[in-house]
N, C-alpha and C. Protein backbone atom coordinates (compact mmCIF):
# COMPACT_ATOMS: atom_id res chain seq x y z
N UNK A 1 -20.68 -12.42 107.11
CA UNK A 1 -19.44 -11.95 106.52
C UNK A 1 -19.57 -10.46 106.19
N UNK A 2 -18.34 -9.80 106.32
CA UNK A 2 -18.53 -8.28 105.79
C UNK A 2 -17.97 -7.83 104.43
N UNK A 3 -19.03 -7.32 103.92
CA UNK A 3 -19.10 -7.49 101.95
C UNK A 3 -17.71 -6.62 101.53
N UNK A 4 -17.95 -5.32 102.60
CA UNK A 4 -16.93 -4.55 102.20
C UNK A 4 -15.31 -5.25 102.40
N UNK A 5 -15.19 -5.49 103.52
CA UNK A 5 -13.60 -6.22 104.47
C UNK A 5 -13.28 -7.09 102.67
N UNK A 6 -13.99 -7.79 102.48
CA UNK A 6 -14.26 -8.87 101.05
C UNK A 6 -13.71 -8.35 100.33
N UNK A 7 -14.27 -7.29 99.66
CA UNK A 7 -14.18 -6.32 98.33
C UNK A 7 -12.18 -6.04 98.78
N UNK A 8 -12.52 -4.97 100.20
CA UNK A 8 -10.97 -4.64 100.30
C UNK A 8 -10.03 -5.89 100.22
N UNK A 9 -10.14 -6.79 100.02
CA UNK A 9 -9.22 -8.17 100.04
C UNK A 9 -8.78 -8.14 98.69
N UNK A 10 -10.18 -8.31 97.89
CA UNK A 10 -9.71 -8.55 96.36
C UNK A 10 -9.08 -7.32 95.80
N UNK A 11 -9.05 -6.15 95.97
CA UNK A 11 -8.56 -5.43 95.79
C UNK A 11 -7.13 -5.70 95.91
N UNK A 12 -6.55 -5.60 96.97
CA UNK A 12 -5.08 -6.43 97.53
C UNK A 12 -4.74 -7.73 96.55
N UNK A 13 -5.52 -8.44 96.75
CA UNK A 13 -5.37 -9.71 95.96
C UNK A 13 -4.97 -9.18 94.57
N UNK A 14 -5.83 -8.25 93.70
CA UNK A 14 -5.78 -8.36 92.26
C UNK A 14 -4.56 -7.50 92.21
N UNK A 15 -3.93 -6.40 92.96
CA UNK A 15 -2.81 -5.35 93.03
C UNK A 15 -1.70 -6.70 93.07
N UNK A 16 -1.87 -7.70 94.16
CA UNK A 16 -0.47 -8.42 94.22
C UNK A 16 -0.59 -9.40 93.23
N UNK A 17 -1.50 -9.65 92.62
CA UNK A 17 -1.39 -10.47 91.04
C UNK A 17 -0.72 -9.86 89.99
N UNK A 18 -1.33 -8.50 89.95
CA UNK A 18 -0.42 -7.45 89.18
C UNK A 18 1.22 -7.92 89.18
N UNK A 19 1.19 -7.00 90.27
CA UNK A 19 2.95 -7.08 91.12
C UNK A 19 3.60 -8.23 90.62
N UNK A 20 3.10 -9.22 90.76
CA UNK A 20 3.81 -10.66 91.17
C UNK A 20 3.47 -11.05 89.80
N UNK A 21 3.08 -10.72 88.58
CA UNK A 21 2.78 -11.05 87.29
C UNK A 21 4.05 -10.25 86.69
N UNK A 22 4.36 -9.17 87.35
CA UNK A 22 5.11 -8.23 86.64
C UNK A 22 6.74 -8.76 86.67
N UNK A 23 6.86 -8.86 87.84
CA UNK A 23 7.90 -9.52 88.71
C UNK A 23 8.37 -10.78 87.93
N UNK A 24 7.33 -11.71 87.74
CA UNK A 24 7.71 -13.14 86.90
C UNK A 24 7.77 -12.86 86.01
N UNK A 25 7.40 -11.38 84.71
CA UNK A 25 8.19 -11.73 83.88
C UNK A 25 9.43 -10.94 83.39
N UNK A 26 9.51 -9.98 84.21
CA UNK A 26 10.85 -9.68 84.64
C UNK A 26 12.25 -11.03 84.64
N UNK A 27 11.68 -11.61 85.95
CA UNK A 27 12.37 -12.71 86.07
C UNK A 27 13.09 -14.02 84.90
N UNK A 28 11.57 -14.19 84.01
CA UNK A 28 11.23 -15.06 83.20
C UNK A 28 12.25 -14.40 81.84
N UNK A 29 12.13 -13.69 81.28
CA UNK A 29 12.64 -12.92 80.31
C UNK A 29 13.91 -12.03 80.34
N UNK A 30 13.72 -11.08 81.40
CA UNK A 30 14.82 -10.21 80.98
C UNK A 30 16.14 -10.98 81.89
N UNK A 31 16.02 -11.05 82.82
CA UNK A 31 16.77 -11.98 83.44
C UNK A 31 17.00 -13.40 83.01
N UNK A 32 16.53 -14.18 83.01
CA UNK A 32 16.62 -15.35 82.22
C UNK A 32 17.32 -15.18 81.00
N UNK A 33 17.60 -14.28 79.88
CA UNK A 33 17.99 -14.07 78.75
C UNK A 33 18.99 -13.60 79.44
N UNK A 34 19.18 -12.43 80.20
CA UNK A 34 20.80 -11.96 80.00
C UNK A 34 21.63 -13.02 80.93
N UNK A 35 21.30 -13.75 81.78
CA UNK A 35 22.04 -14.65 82.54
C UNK A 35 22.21 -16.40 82.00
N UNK A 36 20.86 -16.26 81.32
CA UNK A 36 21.55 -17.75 80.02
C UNK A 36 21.36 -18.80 81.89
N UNK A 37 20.76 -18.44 82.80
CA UNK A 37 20.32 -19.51 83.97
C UNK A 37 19.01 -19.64 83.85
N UNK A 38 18.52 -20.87 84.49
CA UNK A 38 17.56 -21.42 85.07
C UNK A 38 16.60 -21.00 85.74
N UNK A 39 17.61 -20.58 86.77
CA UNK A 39 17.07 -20.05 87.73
C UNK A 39 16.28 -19.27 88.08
N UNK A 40 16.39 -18.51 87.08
CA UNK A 40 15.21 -17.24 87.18
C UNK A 40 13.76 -17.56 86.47
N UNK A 41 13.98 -18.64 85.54
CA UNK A 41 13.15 -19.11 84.82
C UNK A 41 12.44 -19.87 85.71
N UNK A 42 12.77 -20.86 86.66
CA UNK A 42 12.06 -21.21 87.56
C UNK A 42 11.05 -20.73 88.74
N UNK A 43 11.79 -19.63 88.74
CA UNK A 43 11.17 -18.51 89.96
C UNK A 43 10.61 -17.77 89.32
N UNK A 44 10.85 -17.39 87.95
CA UNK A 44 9.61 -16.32 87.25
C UNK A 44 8.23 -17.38 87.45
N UNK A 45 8.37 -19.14 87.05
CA UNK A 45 7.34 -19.75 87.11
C UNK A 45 6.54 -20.16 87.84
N UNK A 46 7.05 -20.08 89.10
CA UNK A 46 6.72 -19.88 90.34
C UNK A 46 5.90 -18.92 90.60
N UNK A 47 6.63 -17.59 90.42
CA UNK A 47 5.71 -16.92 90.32
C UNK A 47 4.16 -16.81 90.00
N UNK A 48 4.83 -16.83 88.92
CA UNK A 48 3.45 -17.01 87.83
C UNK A 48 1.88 -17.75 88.51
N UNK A 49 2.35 -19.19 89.20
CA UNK A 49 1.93 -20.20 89.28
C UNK A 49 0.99 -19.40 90.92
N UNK A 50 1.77 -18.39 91.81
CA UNK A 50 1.00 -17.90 92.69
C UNK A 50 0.26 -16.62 92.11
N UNK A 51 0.68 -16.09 90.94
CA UNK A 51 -0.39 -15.04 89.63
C UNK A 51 -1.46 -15.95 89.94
N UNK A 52 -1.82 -16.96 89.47
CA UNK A 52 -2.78 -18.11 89.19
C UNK A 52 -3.75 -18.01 90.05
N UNK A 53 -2.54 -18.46 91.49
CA UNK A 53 -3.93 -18.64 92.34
C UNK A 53 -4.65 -17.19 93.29
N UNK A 54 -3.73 -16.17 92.95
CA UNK A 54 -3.90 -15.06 93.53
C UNK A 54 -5.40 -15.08 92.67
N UNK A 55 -5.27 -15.01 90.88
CA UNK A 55 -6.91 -14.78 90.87
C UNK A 55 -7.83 -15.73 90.59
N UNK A 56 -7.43 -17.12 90.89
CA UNK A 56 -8.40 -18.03 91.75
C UNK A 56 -9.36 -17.38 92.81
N UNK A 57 -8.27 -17.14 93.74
CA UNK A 57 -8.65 -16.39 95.21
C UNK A 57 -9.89 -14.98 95.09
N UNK A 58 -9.02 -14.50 94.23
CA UNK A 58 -10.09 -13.28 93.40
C UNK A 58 -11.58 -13.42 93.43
N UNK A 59 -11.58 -14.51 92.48
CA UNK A 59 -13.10 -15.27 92.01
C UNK A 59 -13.83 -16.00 93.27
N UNK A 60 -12.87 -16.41 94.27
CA UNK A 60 -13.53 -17.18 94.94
C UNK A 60 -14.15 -15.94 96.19
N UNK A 61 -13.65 -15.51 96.42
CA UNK A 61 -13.74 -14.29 97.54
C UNK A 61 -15.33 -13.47 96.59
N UNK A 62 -15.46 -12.72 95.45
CA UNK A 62 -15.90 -12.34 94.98
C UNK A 62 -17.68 -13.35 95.45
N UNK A 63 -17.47 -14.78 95.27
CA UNK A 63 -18.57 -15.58 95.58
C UNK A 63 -18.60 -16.23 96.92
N UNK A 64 -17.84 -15.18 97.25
CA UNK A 64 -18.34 -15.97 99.05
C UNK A 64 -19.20 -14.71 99.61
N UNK A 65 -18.90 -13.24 99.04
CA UNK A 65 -19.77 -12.34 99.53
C UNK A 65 -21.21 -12.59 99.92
N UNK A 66 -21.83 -13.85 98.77
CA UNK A 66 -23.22 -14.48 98.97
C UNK A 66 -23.37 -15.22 99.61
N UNK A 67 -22.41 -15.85 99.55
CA UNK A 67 -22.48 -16.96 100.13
C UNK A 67 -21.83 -17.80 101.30
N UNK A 68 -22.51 -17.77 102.93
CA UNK A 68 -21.86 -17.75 104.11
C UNK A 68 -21.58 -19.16 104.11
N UNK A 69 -21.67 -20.08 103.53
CA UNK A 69 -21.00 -21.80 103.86
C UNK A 69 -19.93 -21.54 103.40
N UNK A 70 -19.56 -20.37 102.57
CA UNK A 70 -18.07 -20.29 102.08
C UNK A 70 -16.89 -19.93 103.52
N UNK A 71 -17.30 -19.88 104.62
CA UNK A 71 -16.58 -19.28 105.26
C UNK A 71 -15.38 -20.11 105.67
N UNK A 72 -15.15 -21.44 105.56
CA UNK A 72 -13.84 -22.19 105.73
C UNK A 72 -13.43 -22.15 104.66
N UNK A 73 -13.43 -22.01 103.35
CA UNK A 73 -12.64 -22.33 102.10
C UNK A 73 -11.94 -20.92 102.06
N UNK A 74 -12.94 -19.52 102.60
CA UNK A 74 -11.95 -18.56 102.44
C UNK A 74 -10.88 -18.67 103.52
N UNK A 75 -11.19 -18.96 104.58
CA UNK A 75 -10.08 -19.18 105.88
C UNK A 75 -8.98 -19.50 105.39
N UNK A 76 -9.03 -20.85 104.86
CA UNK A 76 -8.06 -21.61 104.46
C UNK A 76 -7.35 -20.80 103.18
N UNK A 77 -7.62 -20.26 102.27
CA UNK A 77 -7.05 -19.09 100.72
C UNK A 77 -6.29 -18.13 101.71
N UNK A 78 -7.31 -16.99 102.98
CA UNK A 78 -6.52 -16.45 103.29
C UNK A 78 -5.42 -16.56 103.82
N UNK A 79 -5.03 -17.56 104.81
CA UNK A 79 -3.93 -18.49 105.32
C UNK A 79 -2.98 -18.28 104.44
N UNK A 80 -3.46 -19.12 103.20
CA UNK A 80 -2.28 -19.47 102.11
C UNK A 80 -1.86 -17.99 101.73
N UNK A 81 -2.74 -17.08 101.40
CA UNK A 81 -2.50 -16.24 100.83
C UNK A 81 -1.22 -15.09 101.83
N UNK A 82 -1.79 -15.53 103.18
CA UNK A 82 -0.75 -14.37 103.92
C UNK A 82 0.86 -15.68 104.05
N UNK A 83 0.71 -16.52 103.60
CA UNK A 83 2.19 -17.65 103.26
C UNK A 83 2.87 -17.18 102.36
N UNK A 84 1.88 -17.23 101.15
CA UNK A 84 2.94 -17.14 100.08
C UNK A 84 3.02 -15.72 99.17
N UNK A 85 2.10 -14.94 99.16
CA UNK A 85 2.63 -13.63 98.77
C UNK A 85 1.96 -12.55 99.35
N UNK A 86 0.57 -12.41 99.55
CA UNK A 86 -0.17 -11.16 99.84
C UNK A 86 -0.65 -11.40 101.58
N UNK A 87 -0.01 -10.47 102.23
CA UNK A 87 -0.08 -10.74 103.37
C UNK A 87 -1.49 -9.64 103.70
N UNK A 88 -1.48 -8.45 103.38
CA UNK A 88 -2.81 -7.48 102.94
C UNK A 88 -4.36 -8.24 102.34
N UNK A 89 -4.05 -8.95 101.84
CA UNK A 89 -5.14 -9.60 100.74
C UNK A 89 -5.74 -10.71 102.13
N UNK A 90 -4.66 -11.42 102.58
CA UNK A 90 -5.30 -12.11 103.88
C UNK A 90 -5.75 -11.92 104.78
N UNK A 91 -5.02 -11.03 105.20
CA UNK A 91 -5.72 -9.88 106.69
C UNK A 91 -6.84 -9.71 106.23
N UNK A 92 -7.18 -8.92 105.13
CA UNK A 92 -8.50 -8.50 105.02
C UNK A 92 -9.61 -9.46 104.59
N UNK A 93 -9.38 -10.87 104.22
CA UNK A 93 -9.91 -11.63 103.79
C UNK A 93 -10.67 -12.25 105.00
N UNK A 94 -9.08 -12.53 105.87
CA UNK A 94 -9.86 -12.99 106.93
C UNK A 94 -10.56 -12.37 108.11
N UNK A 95 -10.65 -11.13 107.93
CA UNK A 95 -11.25 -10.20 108.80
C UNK A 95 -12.86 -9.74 107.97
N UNK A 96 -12.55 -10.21 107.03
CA UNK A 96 -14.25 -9.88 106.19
C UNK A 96 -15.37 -11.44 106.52
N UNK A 97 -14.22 -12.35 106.76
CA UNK A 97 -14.69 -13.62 107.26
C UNK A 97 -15.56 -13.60 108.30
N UNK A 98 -14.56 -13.38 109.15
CA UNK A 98 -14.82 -13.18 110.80
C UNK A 98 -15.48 -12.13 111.52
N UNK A 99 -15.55 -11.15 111.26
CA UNK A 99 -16.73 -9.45 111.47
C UNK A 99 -17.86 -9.69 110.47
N UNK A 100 -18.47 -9.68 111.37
CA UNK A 100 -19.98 -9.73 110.48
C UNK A 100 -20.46 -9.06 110.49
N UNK A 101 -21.19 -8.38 109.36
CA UNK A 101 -21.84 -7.36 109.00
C UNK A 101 -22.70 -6.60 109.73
N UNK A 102 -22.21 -5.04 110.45
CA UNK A 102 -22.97 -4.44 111.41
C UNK A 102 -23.46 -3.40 110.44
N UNK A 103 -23.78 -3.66 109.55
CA UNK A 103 -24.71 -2.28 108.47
C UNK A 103 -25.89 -1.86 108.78
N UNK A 104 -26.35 -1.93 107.28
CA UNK A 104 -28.00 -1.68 107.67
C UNK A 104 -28.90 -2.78 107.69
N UNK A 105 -28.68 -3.94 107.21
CA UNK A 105 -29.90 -4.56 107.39
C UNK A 105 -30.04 -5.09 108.56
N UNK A 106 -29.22 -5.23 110.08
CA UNK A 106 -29.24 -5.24 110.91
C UNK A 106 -29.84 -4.12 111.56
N UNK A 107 -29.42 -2.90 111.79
CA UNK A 107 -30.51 -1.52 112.43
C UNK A 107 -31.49 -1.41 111.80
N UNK A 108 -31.77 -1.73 110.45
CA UNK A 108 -33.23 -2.19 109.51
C UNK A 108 -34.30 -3.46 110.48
N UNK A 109 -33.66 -4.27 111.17
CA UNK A 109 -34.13 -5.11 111.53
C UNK A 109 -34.62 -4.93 113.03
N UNK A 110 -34.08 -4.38 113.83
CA UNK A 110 -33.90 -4.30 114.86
C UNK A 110 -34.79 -2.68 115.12
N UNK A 111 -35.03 -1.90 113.86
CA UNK A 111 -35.68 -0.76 114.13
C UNK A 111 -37.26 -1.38 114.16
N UNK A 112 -37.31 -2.26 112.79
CA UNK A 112 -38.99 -2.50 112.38
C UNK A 112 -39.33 -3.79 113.61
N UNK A 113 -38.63 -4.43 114.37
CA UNK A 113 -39.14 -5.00 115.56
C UNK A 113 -39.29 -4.05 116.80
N UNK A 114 -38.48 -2.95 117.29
CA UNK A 114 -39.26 -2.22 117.66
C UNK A 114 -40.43 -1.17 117.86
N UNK A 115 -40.37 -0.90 116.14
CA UNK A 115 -41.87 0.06 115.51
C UNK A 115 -42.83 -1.23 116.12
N UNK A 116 -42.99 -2.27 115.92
CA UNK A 116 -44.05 -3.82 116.02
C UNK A 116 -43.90 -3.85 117.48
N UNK A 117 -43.39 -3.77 118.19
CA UNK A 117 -43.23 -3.58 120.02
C UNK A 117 -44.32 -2.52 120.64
N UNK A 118 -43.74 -1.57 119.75
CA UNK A 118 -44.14 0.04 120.49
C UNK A 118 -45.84 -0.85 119.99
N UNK A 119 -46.00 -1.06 118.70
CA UNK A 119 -47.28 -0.65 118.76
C UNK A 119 -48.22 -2.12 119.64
N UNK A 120 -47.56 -3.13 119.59
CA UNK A 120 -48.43 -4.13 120.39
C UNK A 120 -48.52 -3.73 121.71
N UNK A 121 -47.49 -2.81 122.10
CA UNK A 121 -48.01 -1.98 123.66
C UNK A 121 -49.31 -0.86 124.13
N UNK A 122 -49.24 -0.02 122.98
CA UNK A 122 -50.16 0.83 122.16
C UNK A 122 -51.23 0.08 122.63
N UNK A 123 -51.70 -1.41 121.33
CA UNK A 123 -52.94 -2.26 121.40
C UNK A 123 -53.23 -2.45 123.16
N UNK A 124 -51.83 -3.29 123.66
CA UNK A 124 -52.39 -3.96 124.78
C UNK A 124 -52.73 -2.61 125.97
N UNK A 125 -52.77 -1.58 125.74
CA UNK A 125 -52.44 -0.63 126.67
C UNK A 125 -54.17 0.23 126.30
N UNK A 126 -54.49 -0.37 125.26
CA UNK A 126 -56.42 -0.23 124.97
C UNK A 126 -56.28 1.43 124.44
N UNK A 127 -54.97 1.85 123.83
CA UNK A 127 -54.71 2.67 123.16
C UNK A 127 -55.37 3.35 121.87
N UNK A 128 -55.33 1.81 121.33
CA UNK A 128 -55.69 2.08 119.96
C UNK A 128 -56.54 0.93 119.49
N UNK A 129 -57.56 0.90 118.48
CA UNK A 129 -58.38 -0.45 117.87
C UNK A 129 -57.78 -1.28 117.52
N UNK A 130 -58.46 -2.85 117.50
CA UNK A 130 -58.31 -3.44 116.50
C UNK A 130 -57.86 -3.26 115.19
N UNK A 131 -58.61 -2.55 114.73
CA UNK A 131 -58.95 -2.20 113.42
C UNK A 131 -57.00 -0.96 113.21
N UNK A 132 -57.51 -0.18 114.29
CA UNK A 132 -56.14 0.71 113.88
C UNK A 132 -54.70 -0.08 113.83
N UNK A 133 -55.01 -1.06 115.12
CA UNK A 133 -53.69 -1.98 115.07
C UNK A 133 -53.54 -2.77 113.72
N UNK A 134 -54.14 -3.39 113.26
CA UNK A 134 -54.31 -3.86 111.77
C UNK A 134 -53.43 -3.02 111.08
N UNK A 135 -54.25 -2.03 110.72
CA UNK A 135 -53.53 -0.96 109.77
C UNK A 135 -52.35 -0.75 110.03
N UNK A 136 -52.16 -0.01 111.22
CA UNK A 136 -50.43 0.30 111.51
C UNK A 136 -49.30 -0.59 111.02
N UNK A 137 -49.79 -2.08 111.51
CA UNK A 137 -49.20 -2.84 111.50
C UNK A 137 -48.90 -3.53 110.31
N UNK A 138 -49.50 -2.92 109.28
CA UNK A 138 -49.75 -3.11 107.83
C UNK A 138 -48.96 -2.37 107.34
N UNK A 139 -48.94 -0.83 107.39
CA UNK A 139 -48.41 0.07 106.96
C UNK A 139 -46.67 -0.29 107.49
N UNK A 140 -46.53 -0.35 108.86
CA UNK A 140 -44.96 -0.55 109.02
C UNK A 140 -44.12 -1.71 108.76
N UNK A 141 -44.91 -2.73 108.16
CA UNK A 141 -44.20 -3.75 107.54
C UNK A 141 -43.66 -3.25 105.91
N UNK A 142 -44.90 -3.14 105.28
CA UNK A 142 -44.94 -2.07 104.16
C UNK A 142 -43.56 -1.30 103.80
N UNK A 143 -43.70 -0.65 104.99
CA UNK A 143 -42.24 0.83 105.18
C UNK A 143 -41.00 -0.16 105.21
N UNK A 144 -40.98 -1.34 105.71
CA UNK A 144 -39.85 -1.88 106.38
C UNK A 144 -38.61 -2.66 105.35
């Protein structure tokens, strides 16, 4: 999963909790009072009720960064999430899902198996000792 794509989600996510918190009680109150209807009272609660799970979603995204078995439960949040209010918060949710992390601990990984290449060629090539291969090979794990 990609930590950052993640982060940019909840970001989205917590902005349209905002929004959509603000909105319901707009709805809930000032409207609801001067119109003496329902209606708005219902849809402020509504609202509200996707406030809720917007920072459900928050919390849950926040613990999937660690954790890669999370990757269908966010699928499924982002889904919902590009349904019912934050269409931003999903995109990026589900694109932090699905792109996997090309950072550093990948070129970290892929550098210190080739430092360990070069030098078992070194050894087999009667380059260098025993003894030096040891060491090197000591030292660039060390570094790694």
């Amino acid at each position: 999963m990609n930590k950052t794509l993640l982060t940019i989600s909840q970001v989205f996510v917590a902005i349209g909790a905002v929004v959509i918190g603000i909105y319901a009680l707009i709805f809930m109150f000032v409207l609801g009072q001067l119109e003496s209807d329902v209606t708005f009272n219902i849809v402020g609660l509504v609202m509200l009720i996707i406030v809720g799970f917007n920072i459900f979603v928050f919390i849950r995204i926040g613990q999937a960064k660690d954790n890669p078995y999370m990757k269908t439960e966010i699928i499924v949040y982002s889904v919902i999430l590009l349904i019912t209010s934050n269409i931003l918060g999903g995109i990026f949710a589900l694109l932090g899902v699905l792109i996997e992390n090309t950072g550093q601990d990948q070129s970290n990984s892929s550098s210190l198996e080739k430092r360990l290449k070069d030098l078992d060629n070194l050894f087999d090539k009667g380059l260098i000792t025993l003894d030096e291969y040891h060491e090197r090979r000591k030292k660039i794990i060390e570094t790694a």
